[in-house]
Structure formats: C-alpha cells, structure tokens
Protein backbone atom coordinates (compact mmCIF):
# COMPACT_ATOMS: atom_id res chain seq x y z
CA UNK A 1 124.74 55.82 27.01
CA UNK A 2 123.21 55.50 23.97
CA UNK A 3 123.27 56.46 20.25
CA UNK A 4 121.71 59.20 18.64
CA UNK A 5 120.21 56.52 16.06
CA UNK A 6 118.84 54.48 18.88
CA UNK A 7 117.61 57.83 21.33
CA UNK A 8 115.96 59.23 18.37
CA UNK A 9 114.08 55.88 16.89
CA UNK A 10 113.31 54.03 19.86
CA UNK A 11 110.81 56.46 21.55
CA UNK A 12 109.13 56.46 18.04
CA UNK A 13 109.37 52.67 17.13
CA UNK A 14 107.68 52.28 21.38
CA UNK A 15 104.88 54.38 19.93
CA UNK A 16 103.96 52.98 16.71
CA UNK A 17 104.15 49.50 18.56
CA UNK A 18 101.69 50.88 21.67
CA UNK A 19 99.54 53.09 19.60
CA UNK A 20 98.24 50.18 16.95
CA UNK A 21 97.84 47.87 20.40
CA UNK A 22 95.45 50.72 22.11
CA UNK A 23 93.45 51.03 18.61
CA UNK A 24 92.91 47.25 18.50
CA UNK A 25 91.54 47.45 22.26
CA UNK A 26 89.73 50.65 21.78
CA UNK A 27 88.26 49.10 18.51
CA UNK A 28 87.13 45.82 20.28
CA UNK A 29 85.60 47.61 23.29
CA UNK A 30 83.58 49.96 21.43
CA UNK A 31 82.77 47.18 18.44
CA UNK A 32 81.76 44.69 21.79
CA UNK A 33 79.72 47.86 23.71
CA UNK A 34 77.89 48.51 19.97
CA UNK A 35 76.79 44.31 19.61
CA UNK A 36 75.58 44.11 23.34
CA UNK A 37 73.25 47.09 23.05
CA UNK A 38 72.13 46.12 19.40
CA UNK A 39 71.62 42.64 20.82
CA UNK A 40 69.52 44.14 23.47
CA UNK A 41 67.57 46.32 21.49
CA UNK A 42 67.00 43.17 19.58
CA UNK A 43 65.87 40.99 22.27
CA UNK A 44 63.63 43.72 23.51
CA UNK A 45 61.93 43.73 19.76
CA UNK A 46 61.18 40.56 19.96
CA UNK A 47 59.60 39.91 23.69
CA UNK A 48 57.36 43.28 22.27
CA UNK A 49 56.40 41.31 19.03
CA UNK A 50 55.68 38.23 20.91
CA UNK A 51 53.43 39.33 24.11
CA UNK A 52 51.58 41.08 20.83
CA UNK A 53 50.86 37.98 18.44
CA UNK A 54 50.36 35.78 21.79
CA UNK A 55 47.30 37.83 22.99
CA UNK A 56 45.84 37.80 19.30
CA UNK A 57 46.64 34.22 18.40
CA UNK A 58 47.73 32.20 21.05
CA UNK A 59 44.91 30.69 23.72
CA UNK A 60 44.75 31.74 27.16
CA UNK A 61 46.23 28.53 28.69
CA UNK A 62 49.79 27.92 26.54
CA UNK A 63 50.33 24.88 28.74
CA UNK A 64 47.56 22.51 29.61
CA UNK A 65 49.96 19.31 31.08
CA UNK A 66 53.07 18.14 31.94
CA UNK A 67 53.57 16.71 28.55
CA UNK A 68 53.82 20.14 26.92
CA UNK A 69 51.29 22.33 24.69
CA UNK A 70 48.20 21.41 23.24
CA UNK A 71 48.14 20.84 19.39
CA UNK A 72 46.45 24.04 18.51
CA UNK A 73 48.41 26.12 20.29
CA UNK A 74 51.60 24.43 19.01
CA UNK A 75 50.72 25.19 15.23
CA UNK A 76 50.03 28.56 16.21
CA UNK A 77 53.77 28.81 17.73
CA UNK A 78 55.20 27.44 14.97
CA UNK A 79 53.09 30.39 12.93
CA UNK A 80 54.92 33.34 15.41
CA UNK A 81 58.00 31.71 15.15
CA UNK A 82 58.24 31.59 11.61
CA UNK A 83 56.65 35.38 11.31
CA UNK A 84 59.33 36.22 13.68
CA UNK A 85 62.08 34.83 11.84
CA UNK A 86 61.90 36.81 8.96
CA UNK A 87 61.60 39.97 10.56
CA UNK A 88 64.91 42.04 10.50
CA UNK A 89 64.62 42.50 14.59
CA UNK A 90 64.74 38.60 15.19
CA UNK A 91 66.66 37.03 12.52
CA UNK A 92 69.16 35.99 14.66
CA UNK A 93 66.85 35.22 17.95
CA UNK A 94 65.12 31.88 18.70
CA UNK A 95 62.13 31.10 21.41
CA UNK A 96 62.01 28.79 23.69
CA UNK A 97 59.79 27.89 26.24
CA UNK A 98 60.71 25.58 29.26
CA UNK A 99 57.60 23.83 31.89
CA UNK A 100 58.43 24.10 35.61
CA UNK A 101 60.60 20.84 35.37
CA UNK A 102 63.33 22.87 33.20
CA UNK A 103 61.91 20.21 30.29
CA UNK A 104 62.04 22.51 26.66
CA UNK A 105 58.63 22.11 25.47
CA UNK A 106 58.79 24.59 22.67
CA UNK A 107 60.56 23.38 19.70
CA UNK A 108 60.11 20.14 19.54
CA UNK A 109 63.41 20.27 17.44
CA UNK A 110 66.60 21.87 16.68
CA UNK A 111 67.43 20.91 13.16
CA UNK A 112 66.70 24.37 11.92
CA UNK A 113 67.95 26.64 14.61
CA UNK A 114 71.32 27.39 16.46
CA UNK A 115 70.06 25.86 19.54
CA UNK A 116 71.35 22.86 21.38
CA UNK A 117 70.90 20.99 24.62
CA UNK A 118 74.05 22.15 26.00
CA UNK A 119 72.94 25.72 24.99
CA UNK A 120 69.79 25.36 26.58
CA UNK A 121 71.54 23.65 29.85
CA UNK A 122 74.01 26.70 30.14
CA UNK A 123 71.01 29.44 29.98
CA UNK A 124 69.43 27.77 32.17
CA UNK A 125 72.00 27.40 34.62
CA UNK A 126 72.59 31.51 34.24
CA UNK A 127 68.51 32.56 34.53
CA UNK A 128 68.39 30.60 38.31
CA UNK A 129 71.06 33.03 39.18
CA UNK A 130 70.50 36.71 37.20
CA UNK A 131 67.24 38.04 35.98
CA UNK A 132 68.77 40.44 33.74
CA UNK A 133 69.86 40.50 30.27
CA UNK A 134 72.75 37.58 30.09
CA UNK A 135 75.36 37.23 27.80
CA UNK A 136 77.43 33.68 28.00
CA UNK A 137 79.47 31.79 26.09
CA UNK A 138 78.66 28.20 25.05
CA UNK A 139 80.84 25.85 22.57
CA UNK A 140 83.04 28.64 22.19
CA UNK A 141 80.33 31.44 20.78
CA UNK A 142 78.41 34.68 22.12
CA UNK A 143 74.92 34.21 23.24
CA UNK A 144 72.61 36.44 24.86
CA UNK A 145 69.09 35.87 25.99
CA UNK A 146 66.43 37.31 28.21
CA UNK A 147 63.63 34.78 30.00
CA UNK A 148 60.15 35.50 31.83
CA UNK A 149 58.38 33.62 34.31
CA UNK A 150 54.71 33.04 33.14
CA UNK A 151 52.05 32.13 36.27
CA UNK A 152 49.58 30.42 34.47
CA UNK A 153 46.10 28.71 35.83
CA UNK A 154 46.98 25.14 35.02
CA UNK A 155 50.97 25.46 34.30
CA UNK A 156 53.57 27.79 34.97
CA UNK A 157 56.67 28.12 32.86
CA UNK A 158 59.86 29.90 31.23
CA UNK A 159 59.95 31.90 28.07
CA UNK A 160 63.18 32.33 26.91
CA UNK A 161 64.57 34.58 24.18
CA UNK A 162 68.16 33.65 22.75
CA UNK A 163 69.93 35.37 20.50
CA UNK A 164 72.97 34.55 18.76
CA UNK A 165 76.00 36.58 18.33
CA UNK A 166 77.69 34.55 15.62
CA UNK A 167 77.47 36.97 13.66
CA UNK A 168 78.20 39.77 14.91
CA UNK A 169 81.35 38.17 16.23
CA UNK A 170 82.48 36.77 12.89
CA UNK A 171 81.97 40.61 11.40
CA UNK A 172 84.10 42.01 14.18
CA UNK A 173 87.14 38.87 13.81
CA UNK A 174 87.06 40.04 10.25
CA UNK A 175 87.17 43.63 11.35
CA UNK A 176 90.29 43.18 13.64
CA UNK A 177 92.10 40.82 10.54
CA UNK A 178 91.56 43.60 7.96
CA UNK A 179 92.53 46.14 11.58
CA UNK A 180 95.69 44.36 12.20
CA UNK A 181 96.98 43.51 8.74
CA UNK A 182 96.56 47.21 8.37
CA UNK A 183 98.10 48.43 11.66
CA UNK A 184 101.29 45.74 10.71
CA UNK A 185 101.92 47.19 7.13
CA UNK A 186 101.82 50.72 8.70
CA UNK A 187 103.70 50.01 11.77
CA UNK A 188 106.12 48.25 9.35
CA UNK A 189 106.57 50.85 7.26
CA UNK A 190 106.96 53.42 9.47
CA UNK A 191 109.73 51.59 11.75
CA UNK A 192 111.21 51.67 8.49
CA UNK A 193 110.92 55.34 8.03
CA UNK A 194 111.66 55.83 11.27
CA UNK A 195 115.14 53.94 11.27
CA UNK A 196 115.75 55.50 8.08
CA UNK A 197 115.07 59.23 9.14
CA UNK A 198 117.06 58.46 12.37
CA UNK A 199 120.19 57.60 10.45
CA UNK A 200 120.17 60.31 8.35
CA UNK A 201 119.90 62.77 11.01
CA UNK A 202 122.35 60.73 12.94
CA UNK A 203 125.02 60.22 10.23
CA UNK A 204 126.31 63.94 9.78
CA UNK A 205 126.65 64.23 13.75
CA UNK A 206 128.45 61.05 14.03
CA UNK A 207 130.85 62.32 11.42
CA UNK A 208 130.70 65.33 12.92
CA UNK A 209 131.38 64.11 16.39
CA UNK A 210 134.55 62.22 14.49
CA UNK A 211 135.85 65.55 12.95
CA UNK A 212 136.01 66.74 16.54
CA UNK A 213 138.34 64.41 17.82
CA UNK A 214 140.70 65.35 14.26
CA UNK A 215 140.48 68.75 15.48
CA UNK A 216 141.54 68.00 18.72
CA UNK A 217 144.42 66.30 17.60
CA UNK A 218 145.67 69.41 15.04
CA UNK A 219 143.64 68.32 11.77
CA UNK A 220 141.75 70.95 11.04
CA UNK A 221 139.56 69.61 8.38
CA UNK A 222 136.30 71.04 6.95
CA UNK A 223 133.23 69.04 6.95
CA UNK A 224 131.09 68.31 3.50
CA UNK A 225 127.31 69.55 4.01
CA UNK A 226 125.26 67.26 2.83
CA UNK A 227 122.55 67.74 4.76
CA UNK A 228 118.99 69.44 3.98
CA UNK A 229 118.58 69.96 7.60
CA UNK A 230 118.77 73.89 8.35
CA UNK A 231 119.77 72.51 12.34
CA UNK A 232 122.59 70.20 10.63
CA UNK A 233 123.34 72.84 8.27
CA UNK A 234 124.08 75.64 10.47
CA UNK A 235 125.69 73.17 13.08
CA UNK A 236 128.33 72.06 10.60
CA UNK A 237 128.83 75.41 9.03
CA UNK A 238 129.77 76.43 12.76
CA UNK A 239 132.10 73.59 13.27
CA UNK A 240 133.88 74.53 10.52
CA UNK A 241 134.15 78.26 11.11
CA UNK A 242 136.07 76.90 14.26
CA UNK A 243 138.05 74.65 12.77
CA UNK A 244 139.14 77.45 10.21
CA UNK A 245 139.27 79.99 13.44
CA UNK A 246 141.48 77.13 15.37
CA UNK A 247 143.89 76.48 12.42
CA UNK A 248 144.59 80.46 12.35
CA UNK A 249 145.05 80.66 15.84
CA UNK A 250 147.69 78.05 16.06
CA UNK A 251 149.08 79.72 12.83
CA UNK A 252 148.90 82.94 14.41
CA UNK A 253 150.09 81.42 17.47
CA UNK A 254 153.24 80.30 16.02
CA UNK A 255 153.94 83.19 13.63
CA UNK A 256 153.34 85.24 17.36
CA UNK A 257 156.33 83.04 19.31
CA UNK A 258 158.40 83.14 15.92
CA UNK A 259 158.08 86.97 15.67
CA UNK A 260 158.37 87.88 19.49
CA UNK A 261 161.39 86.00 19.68
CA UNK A 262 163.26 87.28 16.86
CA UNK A 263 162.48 90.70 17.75
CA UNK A 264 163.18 89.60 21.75
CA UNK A 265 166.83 88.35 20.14
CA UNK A 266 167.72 91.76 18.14
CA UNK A 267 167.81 94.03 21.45
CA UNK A 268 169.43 91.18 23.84
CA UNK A 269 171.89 90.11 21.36
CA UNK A 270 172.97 93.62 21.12
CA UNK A 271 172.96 94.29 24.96
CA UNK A 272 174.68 91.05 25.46
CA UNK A 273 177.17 92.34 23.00
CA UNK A 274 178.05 95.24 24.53
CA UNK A 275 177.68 93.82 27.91
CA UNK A 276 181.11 91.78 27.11
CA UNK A 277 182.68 94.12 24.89
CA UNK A 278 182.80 96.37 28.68
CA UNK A 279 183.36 93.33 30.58
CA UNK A 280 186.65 92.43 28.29
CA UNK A 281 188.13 96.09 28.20
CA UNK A 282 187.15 96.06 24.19
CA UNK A 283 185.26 99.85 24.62
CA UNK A 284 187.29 102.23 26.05
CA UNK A 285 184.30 105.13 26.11
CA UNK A 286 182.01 103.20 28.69
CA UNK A 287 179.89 105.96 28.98
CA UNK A 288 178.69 105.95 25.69
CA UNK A 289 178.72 102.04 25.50
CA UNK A 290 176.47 101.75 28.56
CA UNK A 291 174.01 104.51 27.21
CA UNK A 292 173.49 101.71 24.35
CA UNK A 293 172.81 99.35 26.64
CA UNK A 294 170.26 101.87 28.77
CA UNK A 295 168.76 102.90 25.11
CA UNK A 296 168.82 98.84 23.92
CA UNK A 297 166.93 98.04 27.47
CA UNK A 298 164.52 100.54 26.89
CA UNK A 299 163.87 99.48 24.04
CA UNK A 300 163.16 95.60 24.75
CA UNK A 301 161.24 96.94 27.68
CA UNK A 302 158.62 98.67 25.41
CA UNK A 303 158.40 95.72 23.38
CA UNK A 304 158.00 93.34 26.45
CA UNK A 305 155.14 95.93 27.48
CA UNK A 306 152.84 95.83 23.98
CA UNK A 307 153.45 92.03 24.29
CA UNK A 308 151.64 92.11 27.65
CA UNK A 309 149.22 94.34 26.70
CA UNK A 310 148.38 92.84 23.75
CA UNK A 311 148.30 89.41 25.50
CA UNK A 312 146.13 90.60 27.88
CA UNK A 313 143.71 92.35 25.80
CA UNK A 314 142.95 88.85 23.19
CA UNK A 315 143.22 86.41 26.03
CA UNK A 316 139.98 87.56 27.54
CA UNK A 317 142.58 88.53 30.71
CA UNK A 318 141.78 92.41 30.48
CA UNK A 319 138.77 93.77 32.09
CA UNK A 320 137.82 97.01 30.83
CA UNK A 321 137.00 99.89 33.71
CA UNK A 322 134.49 101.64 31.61
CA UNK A 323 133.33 104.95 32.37
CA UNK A 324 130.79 107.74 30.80
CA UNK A 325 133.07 109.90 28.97
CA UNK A 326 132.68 113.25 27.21
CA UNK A 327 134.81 112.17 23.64
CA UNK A 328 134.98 115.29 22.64
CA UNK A 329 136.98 116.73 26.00
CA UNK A 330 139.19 112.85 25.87
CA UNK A 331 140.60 113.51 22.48
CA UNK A 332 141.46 117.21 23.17
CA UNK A 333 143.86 116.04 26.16
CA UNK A 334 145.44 112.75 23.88
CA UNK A 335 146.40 115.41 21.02
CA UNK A 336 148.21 117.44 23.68
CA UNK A 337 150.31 114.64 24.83
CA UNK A 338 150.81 113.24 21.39
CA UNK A 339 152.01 117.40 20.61
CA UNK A 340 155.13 116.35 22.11
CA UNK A 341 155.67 113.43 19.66
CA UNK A 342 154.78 115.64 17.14
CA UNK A 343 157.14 118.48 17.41
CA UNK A 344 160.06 116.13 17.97
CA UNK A 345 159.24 115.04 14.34
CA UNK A 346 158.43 118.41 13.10
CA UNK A 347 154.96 117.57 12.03
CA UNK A 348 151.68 119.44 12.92
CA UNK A 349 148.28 117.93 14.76
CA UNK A 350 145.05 119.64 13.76
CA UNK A 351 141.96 118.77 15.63
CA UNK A 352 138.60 119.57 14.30
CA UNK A 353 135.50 118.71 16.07
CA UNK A 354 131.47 119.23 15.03
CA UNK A 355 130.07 118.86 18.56
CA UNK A 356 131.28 119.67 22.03
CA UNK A 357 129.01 117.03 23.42
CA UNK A 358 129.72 113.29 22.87
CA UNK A 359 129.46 110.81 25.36
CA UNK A 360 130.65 107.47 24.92
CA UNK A 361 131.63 104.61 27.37
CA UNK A 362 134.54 103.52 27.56
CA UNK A 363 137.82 102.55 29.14
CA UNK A 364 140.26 105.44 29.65
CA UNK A 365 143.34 103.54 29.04
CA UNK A 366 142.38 101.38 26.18
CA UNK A 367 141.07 104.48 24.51
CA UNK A 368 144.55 106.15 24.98
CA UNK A 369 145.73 103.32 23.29
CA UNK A 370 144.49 103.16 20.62
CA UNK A 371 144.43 107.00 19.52
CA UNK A 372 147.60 107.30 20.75
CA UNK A 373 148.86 104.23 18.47
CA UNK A 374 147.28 105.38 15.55
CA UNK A 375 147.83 109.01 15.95
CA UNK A 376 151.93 108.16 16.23
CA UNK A 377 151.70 106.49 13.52
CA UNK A 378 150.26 108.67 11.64
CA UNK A 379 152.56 111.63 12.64
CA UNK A 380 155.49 109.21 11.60
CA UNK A 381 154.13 108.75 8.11
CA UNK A 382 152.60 112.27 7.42
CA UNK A 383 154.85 114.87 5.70
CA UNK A 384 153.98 117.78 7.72
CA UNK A 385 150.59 117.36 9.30
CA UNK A 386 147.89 114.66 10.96
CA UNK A 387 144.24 116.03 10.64
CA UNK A 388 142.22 114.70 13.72
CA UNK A 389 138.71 114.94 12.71
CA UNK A 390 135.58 113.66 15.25
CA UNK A 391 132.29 113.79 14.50
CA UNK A 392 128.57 112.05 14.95
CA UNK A 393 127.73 109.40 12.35
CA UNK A 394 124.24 108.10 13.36
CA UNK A 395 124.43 106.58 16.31
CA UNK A 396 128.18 106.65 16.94
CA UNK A 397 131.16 108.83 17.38
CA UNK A 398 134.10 108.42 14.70
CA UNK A 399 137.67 109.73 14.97
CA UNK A 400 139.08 110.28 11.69
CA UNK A 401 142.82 109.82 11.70
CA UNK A 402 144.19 111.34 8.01
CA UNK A 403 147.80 112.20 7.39
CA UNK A 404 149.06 113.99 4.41
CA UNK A 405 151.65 111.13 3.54
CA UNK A 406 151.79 109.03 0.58
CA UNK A 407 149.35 106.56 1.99
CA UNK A 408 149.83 102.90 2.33
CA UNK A 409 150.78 100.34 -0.22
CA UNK A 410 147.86 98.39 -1.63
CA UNK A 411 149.99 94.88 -1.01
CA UNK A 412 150.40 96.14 2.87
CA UNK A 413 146.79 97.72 3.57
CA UNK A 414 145.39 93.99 4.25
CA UNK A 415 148.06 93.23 6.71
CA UNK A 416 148.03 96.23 8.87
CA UNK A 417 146.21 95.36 11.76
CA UNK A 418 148.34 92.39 12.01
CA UNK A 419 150.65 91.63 14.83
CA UNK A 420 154.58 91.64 13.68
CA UNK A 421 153.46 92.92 10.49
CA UNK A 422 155.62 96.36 9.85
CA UNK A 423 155.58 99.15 7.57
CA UNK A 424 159.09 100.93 6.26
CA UNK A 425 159.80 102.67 9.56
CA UNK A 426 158.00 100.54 11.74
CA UNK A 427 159.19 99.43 15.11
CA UNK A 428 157.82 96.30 16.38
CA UNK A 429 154.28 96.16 14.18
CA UNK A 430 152.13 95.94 17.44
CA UNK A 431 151.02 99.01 17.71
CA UNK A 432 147.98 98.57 15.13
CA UNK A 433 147.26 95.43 16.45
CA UNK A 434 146.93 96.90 20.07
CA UNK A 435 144.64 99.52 18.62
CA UNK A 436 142.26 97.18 16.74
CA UNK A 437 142.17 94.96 20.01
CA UNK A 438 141.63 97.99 21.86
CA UNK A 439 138.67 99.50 19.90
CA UNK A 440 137.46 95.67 19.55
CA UNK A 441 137.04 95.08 23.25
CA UNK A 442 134.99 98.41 23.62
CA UNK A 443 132.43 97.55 20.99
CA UNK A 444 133.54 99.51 18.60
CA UNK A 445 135.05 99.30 15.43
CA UNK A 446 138.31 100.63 13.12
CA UNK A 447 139.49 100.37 9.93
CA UNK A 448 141.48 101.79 7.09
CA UNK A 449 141.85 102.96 3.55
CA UNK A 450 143.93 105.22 1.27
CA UNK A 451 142.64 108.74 0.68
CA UNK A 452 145.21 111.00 -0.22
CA UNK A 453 147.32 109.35 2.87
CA UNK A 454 146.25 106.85 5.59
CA UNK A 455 142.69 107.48 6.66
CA UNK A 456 142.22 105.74 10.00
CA UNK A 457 138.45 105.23 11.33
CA UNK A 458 137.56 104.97 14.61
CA UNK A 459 133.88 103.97 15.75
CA UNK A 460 132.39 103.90 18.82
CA UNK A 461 128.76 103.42 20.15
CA UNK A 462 127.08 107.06 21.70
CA UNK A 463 125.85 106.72 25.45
C-alpha cells in the first residue's frame, strides 16, 4: 500500500526524470545525424573543388618518384590548399596525399593543421577496409574523411580528404551543458511542484480519512474546508452531511428506544396492574376488570404494530408491491372506510375531485396508510368536517387534507412528522411519521401548513 502523496507524485516525479533523459538522447541523435551529413556535404565540396583546380593547375603526372612530388607541382598544392582553406566548405578539411608505400607525401608538415601521424595511421588503417565515407575517432576526437585511388602513368597513389569534427563536437558538448543545466532546474522545480501539489491534495483526505475513524467511534465532528478543489470540496461537504445525518440518527435512535419504551411501560404497567389486582381477589367485578385488560392489550398491540411498520418502512426492510392505480377510484373507497371513524366522532368527510382519471403507481397498502393516518387525524382535530380535495398539479396528483379546526400551533408545526412527537389528543405520535415514510418510499412528497385548520398535502408522481 501506498500513500496518496507518494501514488500521486511518483508517476509524475518517473516522468519528469525519463522525459529530460529521452530529450538529451533525442537531442544528441538528431544534433550527431545533422554533423555527419553536413560533414559529408562538406567533404563532397571539397573533392568537387579539388578534381577542378587539379585539371587547371596541377600537371598531368602529380607523382614523378618514390621520393614524392616534383617542385612545381608542390608549390602549386600548397596554392589549392591554401585557396581551399579559406573557403567556407573546407575550413575545417585538410588534404593529404599518400604514394603506394602508405608514405604521406603531401604536406610535408603538420605545424599548421590538425593532422598527426597517429591520425594519418588510423585513416589509413580504416580506407584498407571501407571505401565509403568513414567517421573514426582518434586521440579522443571525431574525424571523418573520404580517400581515392589515383592510377597514374609513373605513380599511383591515395588522396585523402579529412575533416575534423572538433568543432562541431565542442558546439554540441556546449549544447547538451546549456540542455542539461536547463532540463535539471526544470526537473528540479517541478519535483518541487509536484511534491508540493501532491500534499495539498493529499492533506484534506488524510484528515479526512482521520475524521472517519472519529465518526466511527461516535464523534461526529465536522470537517473545515479549506480546500479550492471543487472534488475536495464537494467530498468533504458530503462527509459532513453524514456525519450530521449519523449524529441524528443515533439521536433519533435513542429518543426512538426512550419513547417506545415509555409508551411500551404505560399499557403493561397497567395490565400488569390489573392482572394482580384479579389474581389477589382485590376486584370483585372481574368482568369489567378483564375488559381493561382486553382494551389495555389492544391497545399496546396497535402500538407494537406502527412500531413494526414504521421500522420496516425506514430500515429499507419494506418492499413496496406497486401497482397502476386509478387515484381518483383509491381515495373514494379510503373515505368510505374512514366514514366509520367519522361518524363515531360526529364529524363529516367531503370529497371533491376535478378529474375521474388519475393514474398513479403505487403501493395499495402504504397508500392506505398514509390517507388513512392523516385523514384520522384530521377528523380528530376538525370541529365538524374534513374537506378531501384531489386534483392535478402539473405533473402530479395532490390530496388536500383540510379540516375546519383551529389549526396547529406554530411551536408544534415543525415537529409533526416526527416520531413520538404528539399533539393534545394524540395517541402514540406515529401516525404522521408512518405517513411521511409512507408517501416518502413512493416518491412522493407531503407536507403541512396552517390555513384556516391543518392543510395536509399529499404529492404523488402521474403514470
């Protein structure tokens, strides 16, 4: 395993190493390739210039003896070979000429030239065994020379043409110094940048990689953005909307246990009561104690049922049967079995409905309750009447739950879809929170406001 700091710089630190590396050889390749075809060019030049000047000024026979070339013809050599110098083809080129004995006959002296014996020996060696352009090294230096065999009457013999790359080596030596003093400062500075860059980005996940572990153990704490990177940014912003989202779970979570079992104690405690007040002969009408205990039963029954359900519905355990409904047909039969609710506290439903057509998909049950929740609850607030409005609001299907009571207080109206949380005649205060989690898992939405009474709203997505 490694760091983030090491994953992200090393890859880049490999590359600014390997890339200066491949410049320097691409550079000296191409700088090499340029020299030995200039060279060439050069060499060429010069056998041109001196097969010209030789037929104007030199006599027929160059070599007369064994001892080398006649007087006239010497000064006449000396003449080309001066001409030749200053011309910008040959500066850098020498002649010489060589009897069949491999004896140098032409100059008589090196004092003024590059040449040297060993030079001489070492093209020498190279023409008996390539009769192409040769490039060798001798006391450490570039050379490069062509040669031609001349067939004379008297004498034959070697002209060769040598040219030094000196020169052109020293340029490029000073070419690759300048090269790699560049390439180091750059590759320098951009490690640096590079380890720099690699930190920062590294530094937030580290801590943010820390703050995990606090979470894990129960400290939900927030992370500080300090970051300019939008990836960073929106990474910690998300780890913190779960920390915050974790912390009220675990609150929730514990209000949840403290709630259930307080209202879990109320009904046993009084069953338990009357339980042993029969058992001990303290009630003498046992019919009437016992129908406590059926009515106290009953009632921890229904609560242990809108735990489950509520349970089921947040942990991700419920899985909605969803089917093509007509709304407008589903509501009509949950206001005649909420009718009965209604009566019994002498309140009236009224059901008004601007289409006869609207489809929506959805689970049966959950839909029943969450009308059903909010519709009793409405009827148990109202003073004499729930208005059930449904209608099409662009592309969904509301349920408009209004009763005619005295609405709800501002300090409660934030709380109401919470669990436990109850109004003045609530029960258990789970029947909202059902409802929400209902509507929730179908992709729709609800919420609530004062207008008159309660309003309720109820949105769900047309099919």
């Amino acid at each position: 395993m490694k760091t983030l700091n090491r994953k992200i710089s090393g890859p880049i630190i490999a590359l600014f190493v390997i890339v200066p590396i491949l410049i320097m050889v691409i550079f000296n390749v191409s700088a090499r390739y340029y020299v030995n075809r200039a060279t060439a060019n050069e060499l060429k030049n010069v056998v041109e210039n001196i097969k010209s000047l030789s037929e104007n000024i030199l006599e027929k026979e160059l070599v007369e003896s064994a001892d080398g070339i006649s007087d006239e013809n010497l000064k006449r050599l000396i003449l080309i070979r001066a001409a030749l110098q200053v011309s910008k083809y040959s500066m850098n080129t020498e002649m010489v000429i060589m009897n069949s004995n491999g004896k140098v006959i032409f100059p008589q002296s090196f004092e003024d030239s590059f040449l040297n014996d060993a030079l001489i020996n070492r093209a020498l060696l190279r023409a008996n065994t390539e009769k192409t352009l040769v490039r060798f090294l001798s006391g450490g230096k570039s050379y490069m020379f062509i040669y031609e065999e001349v067939q004379g009457q008297l004498r034959d013999y070697k002209v060769f043409f040598i040219a030094s790359a000196a020169s052109s080596d020293a340029l490029i030596r000073f070419m690759n110094l300048i090269l790699i003093l560049v390439l180091v400062v750059s590759t320098a500075l951009a490690i640096w940048i590079t380890l720099n860059l690699s930190k920062k980005i590294a530094a937030p996940l580290v801590n943010a990689a820390k703050t995990t572990h606090k979470v894990a153990q129960g400290n939900y704490v927030l992370l500080e953005d300090t970051s300019d990177c939008i990836e960073v940014h929106a990474l910690i912003e998300g780890m913190n909307a779960m920390s915050t989202k974790l912390k009220s779970t675990e609150e929730a979570q514990r209000d949840f246990l403290q709630n259930a079992s307080h209202e879990l104690r109320t009904p046993l405690m009084s069953i338990q009561g009357y339980a042993e007040g029969l058992s001990k002969g303290i009630f003498s009408q046992t019919k009437e104690t016992a129908d406590l205990i059926a009515q106290e039963s009953r009632r921890l029954n229904a609560l242990v049922e809108e735990l489950l359900t509520l349970s089921r519905i947040e942990s991700g355990n419920y899985a909605p049967v969803n089917e093509r409904i007509n709304l407008c047909n589903a509501m009509k039969d949950l206001i005649q079995r909420a009718n009965g609710y209604a009566l019994m506290q002498e309140k009236k439903i009224d059901l008004i409905l601007d289409d006869e057509t609207m489809m929506v998909l959805v689970d049966e049950d959950l839909l029943f309750k969450a009308v059903y929740n909010v519709l009793t609850n409405a009827i148990k607030y109202a003073k004499t009447q729930v208005k059930v409005t449904l209608r099409k609001e662009g592309n969904s299907a509301v349920v408009m739950i209004l009763d005619d009571g005295e609405g709800i207080s501002p300090n409660d109206l934030p709380h109401i879809f919470k669990r436990f949380y109850k109004g003045k005649k609530g029960n258990f205060g789970l029947g909202l929170a059902i409802a929400k989690s209902s509507v929730e898992l179908m992709n729709g939405k609800i919420s609530v406001e004062n207008k008159g009474g309660a309003l309720f709203r109820i949105s769900l997505p047309l099919q």
